[in-house]
Protein backbone atom coordinates (compact mmCIF):
# COMPACT_ATOMS: atom_id res chain seq x y z
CA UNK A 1 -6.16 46.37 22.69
CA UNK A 2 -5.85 45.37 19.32
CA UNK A 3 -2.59 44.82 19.19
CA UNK A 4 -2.53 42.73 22.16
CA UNK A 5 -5.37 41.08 20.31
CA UNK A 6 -3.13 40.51 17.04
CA UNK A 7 0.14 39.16 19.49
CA UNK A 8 -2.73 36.61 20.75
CA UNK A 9 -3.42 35.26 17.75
CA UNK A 10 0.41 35.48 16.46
CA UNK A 11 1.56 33.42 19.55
CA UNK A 12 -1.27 30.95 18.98
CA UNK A 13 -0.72 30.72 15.26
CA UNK A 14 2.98 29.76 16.10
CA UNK A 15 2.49 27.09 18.93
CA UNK A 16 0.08 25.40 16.64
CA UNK A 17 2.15 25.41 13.87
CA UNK A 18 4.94 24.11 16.41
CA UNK A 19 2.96 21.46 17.51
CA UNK A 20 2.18 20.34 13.62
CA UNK A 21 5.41 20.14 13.46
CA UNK A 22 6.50 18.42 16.29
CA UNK A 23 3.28 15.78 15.24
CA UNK A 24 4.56 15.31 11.48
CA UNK A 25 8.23 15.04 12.69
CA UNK A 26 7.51 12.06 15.21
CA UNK A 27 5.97 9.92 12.15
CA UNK A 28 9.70 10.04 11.03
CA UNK A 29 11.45 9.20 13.82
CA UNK A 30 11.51 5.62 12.56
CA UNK A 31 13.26 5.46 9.46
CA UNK A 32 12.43 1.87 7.25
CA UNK A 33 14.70 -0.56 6.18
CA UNK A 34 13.64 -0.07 2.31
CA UNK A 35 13.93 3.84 2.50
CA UNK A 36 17.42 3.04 3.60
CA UNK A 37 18.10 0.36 1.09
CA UNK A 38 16.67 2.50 -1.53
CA UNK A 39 18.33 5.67 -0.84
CA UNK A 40 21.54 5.13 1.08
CA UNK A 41 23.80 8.44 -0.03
CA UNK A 42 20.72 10.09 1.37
CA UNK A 43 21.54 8.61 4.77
CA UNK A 44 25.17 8.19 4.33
CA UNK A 45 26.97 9.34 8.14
CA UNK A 46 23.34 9.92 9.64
CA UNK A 47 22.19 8.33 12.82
CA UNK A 48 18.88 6.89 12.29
CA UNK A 49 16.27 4.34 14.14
CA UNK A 50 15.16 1.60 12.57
CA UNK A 51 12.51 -1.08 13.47
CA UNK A 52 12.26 -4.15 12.18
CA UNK A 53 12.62 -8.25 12.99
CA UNK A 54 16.06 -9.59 14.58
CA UNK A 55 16.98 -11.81 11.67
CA UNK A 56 20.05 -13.46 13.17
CA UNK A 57 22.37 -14.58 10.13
CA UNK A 58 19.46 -15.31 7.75
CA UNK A 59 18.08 -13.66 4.71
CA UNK A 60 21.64 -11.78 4.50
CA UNK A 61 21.58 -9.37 1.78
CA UNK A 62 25.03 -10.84 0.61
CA UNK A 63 28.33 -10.99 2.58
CA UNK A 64 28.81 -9.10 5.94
CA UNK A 65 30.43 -6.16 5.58
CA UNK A 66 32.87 -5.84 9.06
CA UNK A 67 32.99 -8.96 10.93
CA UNK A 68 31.40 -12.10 10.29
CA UNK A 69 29.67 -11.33 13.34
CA UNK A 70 27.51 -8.87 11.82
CA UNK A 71 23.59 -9.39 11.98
CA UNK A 72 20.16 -8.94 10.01
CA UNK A 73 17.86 -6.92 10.86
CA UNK A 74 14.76 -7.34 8.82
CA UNK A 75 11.03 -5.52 7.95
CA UNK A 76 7.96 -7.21 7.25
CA UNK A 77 8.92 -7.81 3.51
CA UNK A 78 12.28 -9.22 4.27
CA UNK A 79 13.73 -6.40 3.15
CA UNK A 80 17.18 -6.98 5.04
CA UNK A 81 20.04 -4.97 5.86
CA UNK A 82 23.39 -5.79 8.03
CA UNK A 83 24.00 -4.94 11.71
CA UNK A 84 27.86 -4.40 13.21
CA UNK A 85 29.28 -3.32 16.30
CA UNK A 86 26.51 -3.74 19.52
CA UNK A 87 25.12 -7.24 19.89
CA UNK A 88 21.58 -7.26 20.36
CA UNK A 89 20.52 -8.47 24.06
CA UNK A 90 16.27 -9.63 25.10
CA UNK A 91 15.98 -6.90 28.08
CA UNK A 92 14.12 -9.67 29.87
CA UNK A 93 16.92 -12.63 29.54
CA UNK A 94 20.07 -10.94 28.79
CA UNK A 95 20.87 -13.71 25.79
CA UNK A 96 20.70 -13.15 22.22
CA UNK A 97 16.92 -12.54 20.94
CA UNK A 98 14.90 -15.11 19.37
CA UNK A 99 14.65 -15.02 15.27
CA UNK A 100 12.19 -12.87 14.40
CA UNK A 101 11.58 -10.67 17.62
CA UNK A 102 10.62 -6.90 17.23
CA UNK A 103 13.75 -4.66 17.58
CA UNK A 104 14.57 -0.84 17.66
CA UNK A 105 18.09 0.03 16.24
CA UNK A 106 19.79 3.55 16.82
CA UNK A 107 22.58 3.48 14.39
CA UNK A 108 25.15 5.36 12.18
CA UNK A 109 24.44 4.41 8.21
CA UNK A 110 27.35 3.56 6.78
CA UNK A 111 28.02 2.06 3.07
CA UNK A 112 30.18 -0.67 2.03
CA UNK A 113 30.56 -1.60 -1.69
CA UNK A 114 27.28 0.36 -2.32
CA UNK A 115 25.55 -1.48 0.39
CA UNK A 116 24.37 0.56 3.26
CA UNK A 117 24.98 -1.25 6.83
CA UNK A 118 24.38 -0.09 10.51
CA UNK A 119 27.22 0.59 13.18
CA UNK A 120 24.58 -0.09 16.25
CA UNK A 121 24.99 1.99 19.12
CA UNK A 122 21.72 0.89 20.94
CA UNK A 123 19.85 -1.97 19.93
CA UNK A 124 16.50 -2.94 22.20
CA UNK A 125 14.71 -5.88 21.59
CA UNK A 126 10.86 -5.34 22.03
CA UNK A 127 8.21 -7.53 23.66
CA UNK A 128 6.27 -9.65 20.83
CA UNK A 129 2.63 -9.79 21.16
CA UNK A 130 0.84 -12.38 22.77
CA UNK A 131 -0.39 -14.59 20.35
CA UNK A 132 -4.22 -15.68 19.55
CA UNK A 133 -4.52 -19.43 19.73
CA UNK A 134 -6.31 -20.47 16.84
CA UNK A 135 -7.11 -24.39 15.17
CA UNK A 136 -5.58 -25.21 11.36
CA UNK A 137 -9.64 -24.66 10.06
CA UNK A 138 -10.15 -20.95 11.39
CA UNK A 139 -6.82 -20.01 9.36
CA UNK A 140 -8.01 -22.64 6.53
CA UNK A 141 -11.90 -21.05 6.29
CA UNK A 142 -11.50 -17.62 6.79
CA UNK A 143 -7.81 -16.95 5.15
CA UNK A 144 -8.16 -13.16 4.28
CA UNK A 145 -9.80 -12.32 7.41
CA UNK A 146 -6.23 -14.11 9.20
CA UNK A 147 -3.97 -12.76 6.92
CA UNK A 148 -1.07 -11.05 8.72
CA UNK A 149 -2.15 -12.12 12.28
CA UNK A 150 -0.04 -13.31 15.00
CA UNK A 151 -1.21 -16.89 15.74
CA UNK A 152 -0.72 -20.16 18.06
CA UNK A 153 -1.16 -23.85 16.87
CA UNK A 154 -1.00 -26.98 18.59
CA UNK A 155 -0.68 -30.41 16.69
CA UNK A 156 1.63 -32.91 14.68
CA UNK A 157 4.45 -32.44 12.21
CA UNK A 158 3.89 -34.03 9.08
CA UNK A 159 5.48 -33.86 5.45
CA UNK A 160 4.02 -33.10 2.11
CA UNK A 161 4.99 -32.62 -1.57
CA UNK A 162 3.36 -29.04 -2.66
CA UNK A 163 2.11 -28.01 -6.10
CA UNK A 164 5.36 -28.36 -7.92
CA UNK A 165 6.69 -31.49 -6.35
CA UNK A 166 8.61 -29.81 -3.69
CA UNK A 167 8.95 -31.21 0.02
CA UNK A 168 7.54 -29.05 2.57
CA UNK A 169 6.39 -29.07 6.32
CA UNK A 170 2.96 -29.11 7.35
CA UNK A 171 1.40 -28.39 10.93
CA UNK A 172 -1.88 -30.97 11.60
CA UNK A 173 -4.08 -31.09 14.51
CA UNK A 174 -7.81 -32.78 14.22
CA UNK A 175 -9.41 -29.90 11.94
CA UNK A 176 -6.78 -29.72 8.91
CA UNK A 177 -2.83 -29.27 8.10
CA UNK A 178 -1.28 -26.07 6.92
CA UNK A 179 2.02 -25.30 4.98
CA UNK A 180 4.89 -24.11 7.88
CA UNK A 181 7.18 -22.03 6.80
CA UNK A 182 10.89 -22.36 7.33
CA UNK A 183 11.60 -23.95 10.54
CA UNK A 184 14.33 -22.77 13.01
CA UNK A 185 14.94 -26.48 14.00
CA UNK A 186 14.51 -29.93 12.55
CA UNK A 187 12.18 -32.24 13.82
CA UNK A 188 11.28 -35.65 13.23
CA UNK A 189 7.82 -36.46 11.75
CA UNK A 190 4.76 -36.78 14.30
CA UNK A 191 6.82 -34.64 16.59
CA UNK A 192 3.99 -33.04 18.61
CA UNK A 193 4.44 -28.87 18.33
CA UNK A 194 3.00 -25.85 19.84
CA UNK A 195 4.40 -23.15 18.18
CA UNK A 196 3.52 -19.65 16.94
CA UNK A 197 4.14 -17.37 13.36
CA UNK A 198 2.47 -15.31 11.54
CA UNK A 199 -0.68 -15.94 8.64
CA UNK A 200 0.74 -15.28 5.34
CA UNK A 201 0.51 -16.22 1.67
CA UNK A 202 2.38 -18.98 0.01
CA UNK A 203 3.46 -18.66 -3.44
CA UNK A 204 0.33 -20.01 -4.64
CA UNK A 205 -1.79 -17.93 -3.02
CA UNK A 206 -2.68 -20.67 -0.16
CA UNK A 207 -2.56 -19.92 3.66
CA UNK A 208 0.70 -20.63 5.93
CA UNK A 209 2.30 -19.86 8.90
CA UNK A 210 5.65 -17.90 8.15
CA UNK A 211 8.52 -17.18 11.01
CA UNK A 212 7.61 -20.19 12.73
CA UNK A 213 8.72 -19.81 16.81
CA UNK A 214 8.80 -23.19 18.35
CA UNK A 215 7.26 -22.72 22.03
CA UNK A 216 7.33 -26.54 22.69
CA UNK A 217 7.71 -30.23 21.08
CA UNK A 218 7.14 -33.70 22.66
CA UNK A 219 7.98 -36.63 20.16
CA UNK A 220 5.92 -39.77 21.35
């Protein structure tokens, strides 16, 4: 009896300590861009999946190191690191992705000139989230409270001079402007836009839109 009593608790002990395990293990199954950028002879030959932002050809951390075919893929920070072999494909319209769309990358780490890079072997873009339409003032009036957010915005294109003299693009619509950040395409002044980014902080501290998507334009 007792010893069926101490087997109990022995199996029971052990599943639980499995299922720890198994818990703590899936919270690194997704291995970040800076762990790899900060440690590569750790992950030197290991396959690994990373998620992070399809970054196309920009914010290239230097020259690619296979093809000049090789692409970005990027975290929240920017922290970037190069792409070869498998092309990344939207599941939804078999083309390339748009800039900035969630990914998932299974891939070998490999290092080139003390750079670590990824040889792809899957790469799955991932459905972005639907965006909260929002006017210029609620991001203008309550900044900290939309910081990070994933936002719409309707309204014109204008062109300013910020703090230190420098020309930059501004979104207006009838309740303010804000500061875009840098724009996949170029548009002519009083272009009308409905696009979508994220809330971040400028240099200064001030409330923009960063990874501007354009979803439409109409230029009267």
């Amino acid at each position: 009896m007792i010893k069926n009593i101490i087997r109990g608790f022995s199996i029971a002990a052990l599943t639980a300590a499995m299922f720890c395990g198994t818990a703590a293990g899936a919270e690194e199954l997704i291995t970040p861009v800076s762990e790899l950028l900060k440690n590569p002879k750790q992950f030197e030959g290991k396959f690994v999946t990373v998620s992070g932002r399809y970054s196309g050809w920009k914010n290239a951390p230097g020259s690619p190191p296979v093809t000049r075919s090789d692409w970005v893929l990027c975290d929240e920070d920017k922290n970037a690191i190069y792409c070869t072999g498998l092309m990344p494909q939207d599941s939804q319209t078999g083309e390339t992705p748009i800039y900035w769309k969630p990914m998932n990358v299974l891939a070998q780490v490999k290092i080139a000139e003390g750079r670590p890079f990824l040889q792809v072997a899957e790469a799955k873009a991932l459905t972005l989230n639907v965006e909260q339409m929002v006017s210029v003032s609620q991001i203008l009036f309550a900044p900290i409270e939309m910081q990070g957010r994933y936002v719409g915005l309707m309204g014109v294109l204008a062109k300013g001079y910020g703090v230190k003299g420098e020309r930059m693009y501004l979104l207006a619509d009838p309740t303010g402007a804000i500061k875009l950040g840098r724009m996949p395409k170029l548009f002519p002044k009083g272009t009308i836009l409905h696009l979508r980014g994220y809330v971040r902080q400028d240099e200064n501290g001030l409330p923009m839109i960063d990874n501007v998507e354009i979803v439409s334009s109409r230029v009267d």
